[in-house]
N, C-alpha and C. Protein backbone atom coordinates (compact mmCIF):
# COMPACT_ATOMS: atom_id res chain seq x y z
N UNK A 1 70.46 97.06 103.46
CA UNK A 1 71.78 97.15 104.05
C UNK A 1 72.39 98.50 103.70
N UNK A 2 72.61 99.22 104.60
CA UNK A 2 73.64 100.25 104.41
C UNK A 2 74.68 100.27 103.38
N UNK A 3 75.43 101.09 103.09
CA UNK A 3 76.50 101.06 102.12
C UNK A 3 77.63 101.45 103.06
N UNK A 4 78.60 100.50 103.21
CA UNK A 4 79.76 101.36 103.83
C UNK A 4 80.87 102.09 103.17
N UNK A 5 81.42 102.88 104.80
CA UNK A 5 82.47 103.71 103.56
C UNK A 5 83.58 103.47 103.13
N UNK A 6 84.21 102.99 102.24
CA UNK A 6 85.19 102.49 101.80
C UNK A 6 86.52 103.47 101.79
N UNK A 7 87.60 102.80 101.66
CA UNK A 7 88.71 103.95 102.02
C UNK A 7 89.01 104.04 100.55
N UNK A 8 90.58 104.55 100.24
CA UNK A 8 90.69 105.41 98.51
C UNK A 8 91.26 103.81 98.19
N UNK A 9 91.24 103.64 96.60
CA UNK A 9 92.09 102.57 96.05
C UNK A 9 93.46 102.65 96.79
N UNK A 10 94.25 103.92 96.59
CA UNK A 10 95.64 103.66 97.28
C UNK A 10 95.62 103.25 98.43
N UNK A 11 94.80 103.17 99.68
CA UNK A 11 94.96 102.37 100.53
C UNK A 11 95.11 100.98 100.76
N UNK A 12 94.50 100.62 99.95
CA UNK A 12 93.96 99.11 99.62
C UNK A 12 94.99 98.28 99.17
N UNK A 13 95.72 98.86 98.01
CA UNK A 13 96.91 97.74 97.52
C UNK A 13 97.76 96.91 98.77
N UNK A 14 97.91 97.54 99.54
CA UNK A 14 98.84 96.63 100.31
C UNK A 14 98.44 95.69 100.65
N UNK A 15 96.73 95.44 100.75
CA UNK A 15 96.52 93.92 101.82
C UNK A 15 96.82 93.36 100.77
N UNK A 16 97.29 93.01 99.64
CA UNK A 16 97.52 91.34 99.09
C UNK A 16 98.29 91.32 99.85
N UNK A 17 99.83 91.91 100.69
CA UNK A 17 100.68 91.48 101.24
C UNK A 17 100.18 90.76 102.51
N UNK A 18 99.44 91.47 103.15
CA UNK A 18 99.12 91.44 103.76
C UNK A 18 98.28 90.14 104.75
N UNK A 19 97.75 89.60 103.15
CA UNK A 19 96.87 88.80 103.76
C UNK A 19 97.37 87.06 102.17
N UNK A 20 98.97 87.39 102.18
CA UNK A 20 99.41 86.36 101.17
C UNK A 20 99.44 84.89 101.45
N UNK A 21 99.30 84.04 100.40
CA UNK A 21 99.12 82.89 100.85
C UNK A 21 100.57 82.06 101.18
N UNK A 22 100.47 80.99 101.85
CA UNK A 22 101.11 80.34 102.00
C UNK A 22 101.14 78.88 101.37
N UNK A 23 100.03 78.29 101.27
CA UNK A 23 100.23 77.00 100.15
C UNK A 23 100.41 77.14 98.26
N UNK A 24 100.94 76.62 97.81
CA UNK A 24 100.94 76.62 96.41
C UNK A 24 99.59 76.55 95.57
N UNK A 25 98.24 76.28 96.28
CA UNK A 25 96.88 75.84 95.89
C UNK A 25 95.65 76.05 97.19
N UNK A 26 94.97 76.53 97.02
CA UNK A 26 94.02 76.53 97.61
C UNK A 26 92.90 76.53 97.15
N UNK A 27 91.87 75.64 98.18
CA UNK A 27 90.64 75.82 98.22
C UNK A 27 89.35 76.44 97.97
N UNK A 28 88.58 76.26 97.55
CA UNK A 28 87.19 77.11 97.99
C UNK A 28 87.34 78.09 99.29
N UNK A 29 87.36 77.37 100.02
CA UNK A 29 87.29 77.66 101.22
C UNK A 29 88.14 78.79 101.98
N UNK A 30 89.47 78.12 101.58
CA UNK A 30 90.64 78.90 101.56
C UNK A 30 90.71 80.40 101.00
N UNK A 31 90.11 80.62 99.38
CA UNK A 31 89.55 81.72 99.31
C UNK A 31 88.99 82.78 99.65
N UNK A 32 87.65 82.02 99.78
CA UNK A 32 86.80 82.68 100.63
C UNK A 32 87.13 83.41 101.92
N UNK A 33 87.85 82.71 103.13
CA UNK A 33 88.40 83.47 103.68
C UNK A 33 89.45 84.64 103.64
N UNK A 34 90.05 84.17 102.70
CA UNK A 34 90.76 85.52 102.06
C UNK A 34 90.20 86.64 101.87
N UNK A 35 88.88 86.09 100.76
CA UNK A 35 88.15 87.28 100.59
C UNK A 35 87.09 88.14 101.80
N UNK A 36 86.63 87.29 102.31
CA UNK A 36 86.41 87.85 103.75
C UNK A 36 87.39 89.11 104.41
N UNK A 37 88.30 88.63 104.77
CA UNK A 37 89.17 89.45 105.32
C UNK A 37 89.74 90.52 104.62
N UNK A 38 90.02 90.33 103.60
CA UNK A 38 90.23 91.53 102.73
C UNK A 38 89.21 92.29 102.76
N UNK A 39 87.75 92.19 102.30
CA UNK A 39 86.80 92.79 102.21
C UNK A 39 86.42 93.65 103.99
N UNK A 40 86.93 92.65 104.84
CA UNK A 40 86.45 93.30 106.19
C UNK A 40 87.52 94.57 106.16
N UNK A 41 89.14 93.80 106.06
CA UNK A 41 90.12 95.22 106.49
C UNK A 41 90.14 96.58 105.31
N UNK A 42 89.44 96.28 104.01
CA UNK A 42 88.42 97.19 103.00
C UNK A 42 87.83 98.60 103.99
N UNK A 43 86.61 97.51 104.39
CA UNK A 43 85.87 98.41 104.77
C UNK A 43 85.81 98.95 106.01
N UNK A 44 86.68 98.72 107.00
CA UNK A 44 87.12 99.03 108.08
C UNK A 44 85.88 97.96 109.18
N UNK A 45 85.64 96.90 109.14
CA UNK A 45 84.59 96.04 109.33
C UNK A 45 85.71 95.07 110.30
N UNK A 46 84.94 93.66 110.96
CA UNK A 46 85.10 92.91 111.40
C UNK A 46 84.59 91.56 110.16
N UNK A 47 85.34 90.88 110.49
CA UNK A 47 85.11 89.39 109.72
C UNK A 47 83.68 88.94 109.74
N UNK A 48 82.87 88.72 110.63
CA UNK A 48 81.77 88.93 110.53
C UNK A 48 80.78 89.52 110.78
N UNK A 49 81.19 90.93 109.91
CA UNK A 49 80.77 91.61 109.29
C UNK A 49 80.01 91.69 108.17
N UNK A 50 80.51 90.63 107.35
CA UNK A 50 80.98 90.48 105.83
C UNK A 50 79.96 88.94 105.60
N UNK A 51 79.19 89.65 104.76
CA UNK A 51 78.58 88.23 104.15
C UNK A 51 78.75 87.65 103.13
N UNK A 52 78.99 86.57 102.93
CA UNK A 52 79.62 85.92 101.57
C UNK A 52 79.04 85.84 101.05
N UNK A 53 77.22 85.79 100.44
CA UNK A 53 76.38 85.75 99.76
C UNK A 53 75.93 86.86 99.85
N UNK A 54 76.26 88.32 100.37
CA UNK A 54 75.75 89.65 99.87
C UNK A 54 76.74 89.84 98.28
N UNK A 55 76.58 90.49 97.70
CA UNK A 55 77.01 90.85 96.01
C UNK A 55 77.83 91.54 96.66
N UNK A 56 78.90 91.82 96.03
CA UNK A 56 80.01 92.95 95.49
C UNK A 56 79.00 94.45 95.93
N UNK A 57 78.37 94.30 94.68
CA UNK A 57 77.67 95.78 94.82
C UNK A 57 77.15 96.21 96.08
N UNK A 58 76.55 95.18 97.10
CA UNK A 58 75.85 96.08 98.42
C UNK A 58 76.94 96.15 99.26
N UNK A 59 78.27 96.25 99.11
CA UNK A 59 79.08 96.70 100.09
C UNK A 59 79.30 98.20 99.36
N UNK A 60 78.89 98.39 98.36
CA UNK A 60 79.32 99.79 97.57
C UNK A 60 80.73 99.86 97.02
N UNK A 61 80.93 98.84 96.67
CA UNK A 61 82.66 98.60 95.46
C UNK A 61 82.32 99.55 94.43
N UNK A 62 83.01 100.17 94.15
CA UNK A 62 83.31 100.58 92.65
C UNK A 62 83.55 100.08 91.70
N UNK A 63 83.55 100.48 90.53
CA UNK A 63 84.95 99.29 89.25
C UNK A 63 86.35 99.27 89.87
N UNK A 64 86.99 100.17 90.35
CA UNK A 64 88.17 100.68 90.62
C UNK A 64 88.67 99.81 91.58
N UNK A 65 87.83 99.08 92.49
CA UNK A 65 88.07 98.92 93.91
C UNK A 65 87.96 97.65 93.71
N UNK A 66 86.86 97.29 92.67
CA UNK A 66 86.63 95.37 92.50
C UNK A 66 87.84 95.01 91.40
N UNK A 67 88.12 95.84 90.45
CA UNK A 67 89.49 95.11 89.90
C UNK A 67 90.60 95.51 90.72
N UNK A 68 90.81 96.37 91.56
CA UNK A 68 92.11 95.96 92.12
C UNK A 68 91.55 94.84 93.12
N UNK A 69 90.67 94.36 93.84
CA UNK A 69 90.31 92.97 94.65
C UNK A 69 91.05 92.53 93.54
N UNK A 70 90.00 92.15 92.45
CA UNK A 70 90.50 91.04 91.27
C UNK A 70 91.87 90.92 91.60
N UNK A 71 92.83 92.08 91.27
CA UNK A 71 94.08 91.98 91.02
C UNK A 71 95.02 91.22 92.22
N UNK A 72 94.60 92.05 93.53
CA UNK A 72 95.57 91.62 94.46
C UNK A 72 95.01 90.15 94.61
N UNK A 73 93.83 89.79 94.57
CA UNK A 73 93.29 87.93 94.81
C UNK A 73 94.32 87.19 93.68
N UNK A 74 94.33 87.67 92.18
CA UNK A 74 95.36 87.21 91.28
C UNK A 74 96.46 87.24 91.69
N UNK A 75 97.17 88.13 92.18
CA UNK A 75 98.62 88.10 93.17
C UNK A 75 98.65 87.22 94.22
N UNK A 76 97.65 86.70 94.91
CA UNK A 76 97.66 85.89 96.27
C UNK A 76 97.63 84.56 95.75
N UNK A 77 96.68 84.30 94.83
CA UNK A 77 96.64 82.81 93.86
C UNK A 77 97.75 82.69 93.18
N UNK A 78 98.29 83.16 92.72
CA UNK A 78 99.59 83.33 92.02
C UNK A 78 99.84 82.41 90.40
N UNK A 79 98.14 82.95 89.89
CA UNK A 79 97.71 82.65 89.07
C UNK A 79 96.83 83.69 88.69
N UNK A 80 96.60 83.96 86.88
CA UNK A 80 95.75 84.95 86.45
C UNK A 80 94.75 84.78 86.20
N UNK A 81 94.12 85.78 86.46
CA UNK A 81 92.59 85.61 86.60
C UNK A 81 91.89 86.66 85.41
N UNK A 82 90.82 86.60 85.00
CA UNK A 82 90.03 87.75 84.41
C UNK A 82 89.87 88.39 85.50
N UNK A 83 89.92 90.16 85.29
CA UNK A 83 89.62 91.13 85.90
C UNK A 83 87.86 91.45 85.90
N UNK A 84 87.21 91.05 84.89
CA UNK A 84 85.74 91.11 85.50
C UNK A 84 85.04 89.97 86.05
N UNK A 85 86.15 88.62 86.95
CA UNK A 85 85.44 87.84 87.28
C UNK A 85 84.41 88.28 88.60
N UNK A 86 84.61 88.97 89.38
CA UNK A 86 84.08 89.84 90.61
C UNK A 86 82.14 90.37 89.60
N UNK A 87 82.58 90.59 88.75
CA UNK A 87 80.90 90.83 87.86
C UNK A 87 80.04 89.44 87.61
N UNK A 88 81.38 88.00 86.80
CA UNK A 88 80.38 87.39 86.41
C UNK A 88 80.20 86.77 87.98
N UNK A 89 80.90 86.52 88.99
CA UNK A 89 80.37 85.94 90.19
C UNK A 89 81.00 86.79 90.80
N UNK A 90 79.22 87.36 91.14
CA UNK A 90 79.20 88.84 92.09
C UNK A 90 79.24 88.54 93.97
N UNK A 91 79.70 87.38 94.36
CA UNK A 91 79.57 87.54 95.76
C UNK A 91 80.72 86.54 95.80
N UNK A 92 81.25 86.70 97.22
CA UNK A 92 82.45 85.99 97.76
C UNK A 92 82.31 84.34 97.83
N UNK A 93 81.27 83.75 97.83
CA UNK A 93 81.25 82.58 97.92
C UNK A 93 81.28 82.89 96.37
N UNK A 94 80.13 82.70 95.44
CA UNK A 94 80.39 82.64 93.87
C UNK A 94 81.48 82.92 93.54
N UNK A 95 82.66 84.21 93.79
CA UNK A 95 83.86 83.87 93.28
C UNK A 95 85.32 82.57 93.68
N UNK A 96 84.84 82.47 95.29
CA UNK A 96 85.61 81.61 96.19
C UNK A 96 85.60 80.06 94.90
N UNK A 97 84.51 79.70 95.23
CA UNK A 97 83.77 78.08 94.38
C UNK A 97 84.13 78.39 93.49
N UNK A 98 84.32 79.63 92.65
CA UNK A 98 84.92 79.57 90.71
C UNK A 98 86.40 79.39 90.55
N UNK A 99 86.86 80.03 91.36
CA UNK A 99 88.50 80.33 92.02
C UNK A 99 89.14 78.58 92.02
N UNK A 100 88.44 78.44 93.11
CA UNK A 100 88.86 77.26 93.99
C UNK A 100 88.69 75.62 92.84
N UNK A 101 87.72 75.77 92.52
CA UNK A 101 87.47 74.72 91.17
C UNK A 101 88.20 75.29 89.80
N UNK A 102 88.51 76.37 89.25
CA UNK A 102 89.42 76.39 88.26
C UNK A 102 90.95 75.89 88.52
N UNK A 103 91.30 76.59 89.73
CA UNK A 103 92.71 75.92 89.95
C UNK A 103 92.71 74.31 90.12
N UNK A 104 92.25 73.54 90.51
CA UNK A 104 91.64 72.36 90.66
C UNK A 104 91.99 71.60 89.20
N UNK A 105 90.62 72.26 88.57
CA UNK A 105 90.80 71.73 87.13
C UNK A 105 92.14 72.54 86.18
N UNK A 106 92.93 72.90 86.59
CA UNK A 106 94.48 73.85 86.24
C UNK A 106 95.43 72.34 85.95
N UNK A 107 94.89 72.25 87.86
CA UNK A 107 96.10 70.98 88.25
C UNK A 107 95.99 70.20 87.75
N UNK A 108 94.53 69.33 87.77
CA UNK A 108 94.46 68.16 87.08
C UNK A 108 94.88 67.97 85.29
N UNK A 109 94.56 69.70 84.62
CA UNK A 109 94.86 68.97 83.23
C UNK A 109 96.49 68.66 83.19
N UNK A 110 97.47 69.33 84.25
CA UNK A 110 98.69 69.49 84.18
C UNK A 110 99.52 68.44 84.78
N UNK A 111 98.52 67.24 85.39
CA UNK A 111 99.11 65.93 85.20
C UNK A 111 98.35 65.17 84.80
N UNK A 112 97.71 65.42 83.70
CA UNK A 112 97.26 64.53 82.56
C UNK A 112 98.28 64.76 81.35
């Protein structure tokens, strides 16, 4: 796979606005599409474009570029996240399913 060309970090901050959530909790799923789309309007791509089981790395992310993802996805969840979770689950589905099941298990200990 090619490497595409990515635009500068300062471009990038704005899609959390961009692409913010609207429920208090979301999904796997819900994620994932997030991250999709972020990653497509990233790289100047179409939605499917973007494969959810290619890694981080074969789109050609930087550090710079995967912690601000990290960051603005932490702004959209509206919950904190580790900044090297994008390393330990290197592709959009692996982070979507880690995302989506921590908040999950968030909620549940918080009405126990």
């Amino acid at each position: 796979m090619n490497r595409l060309q990515l635009q500068s970090p300062q471009q990038v901050s704005p899609l959390a606005n961009n692409h913010r959530a609207s429920l208090p909790s979301q999904t796997p799923d819900d994620i994932q599409k997030w991250l999709v789309a972020y990653l497509a309007e990233l790289l100047e791509v179409t939605n499917d474009d973007i494969d959810s089981h290619a890694t981080f790395d074969s789109y050609g992310l930087d550090s710079v570029v995967v912690f601000g993802m990290a960051g603005d996805l932490e702004n959209w969840l509206g919950h904190k996240l580790e900044p090297t979770l994008p390393y330990t689950y290197p592709t959009i589905a692996a982070l979507a399913q880690y995302c989506g099941n921590a908040r999950e298990m968030e909620e549940e200990e918080i009405v126990l």
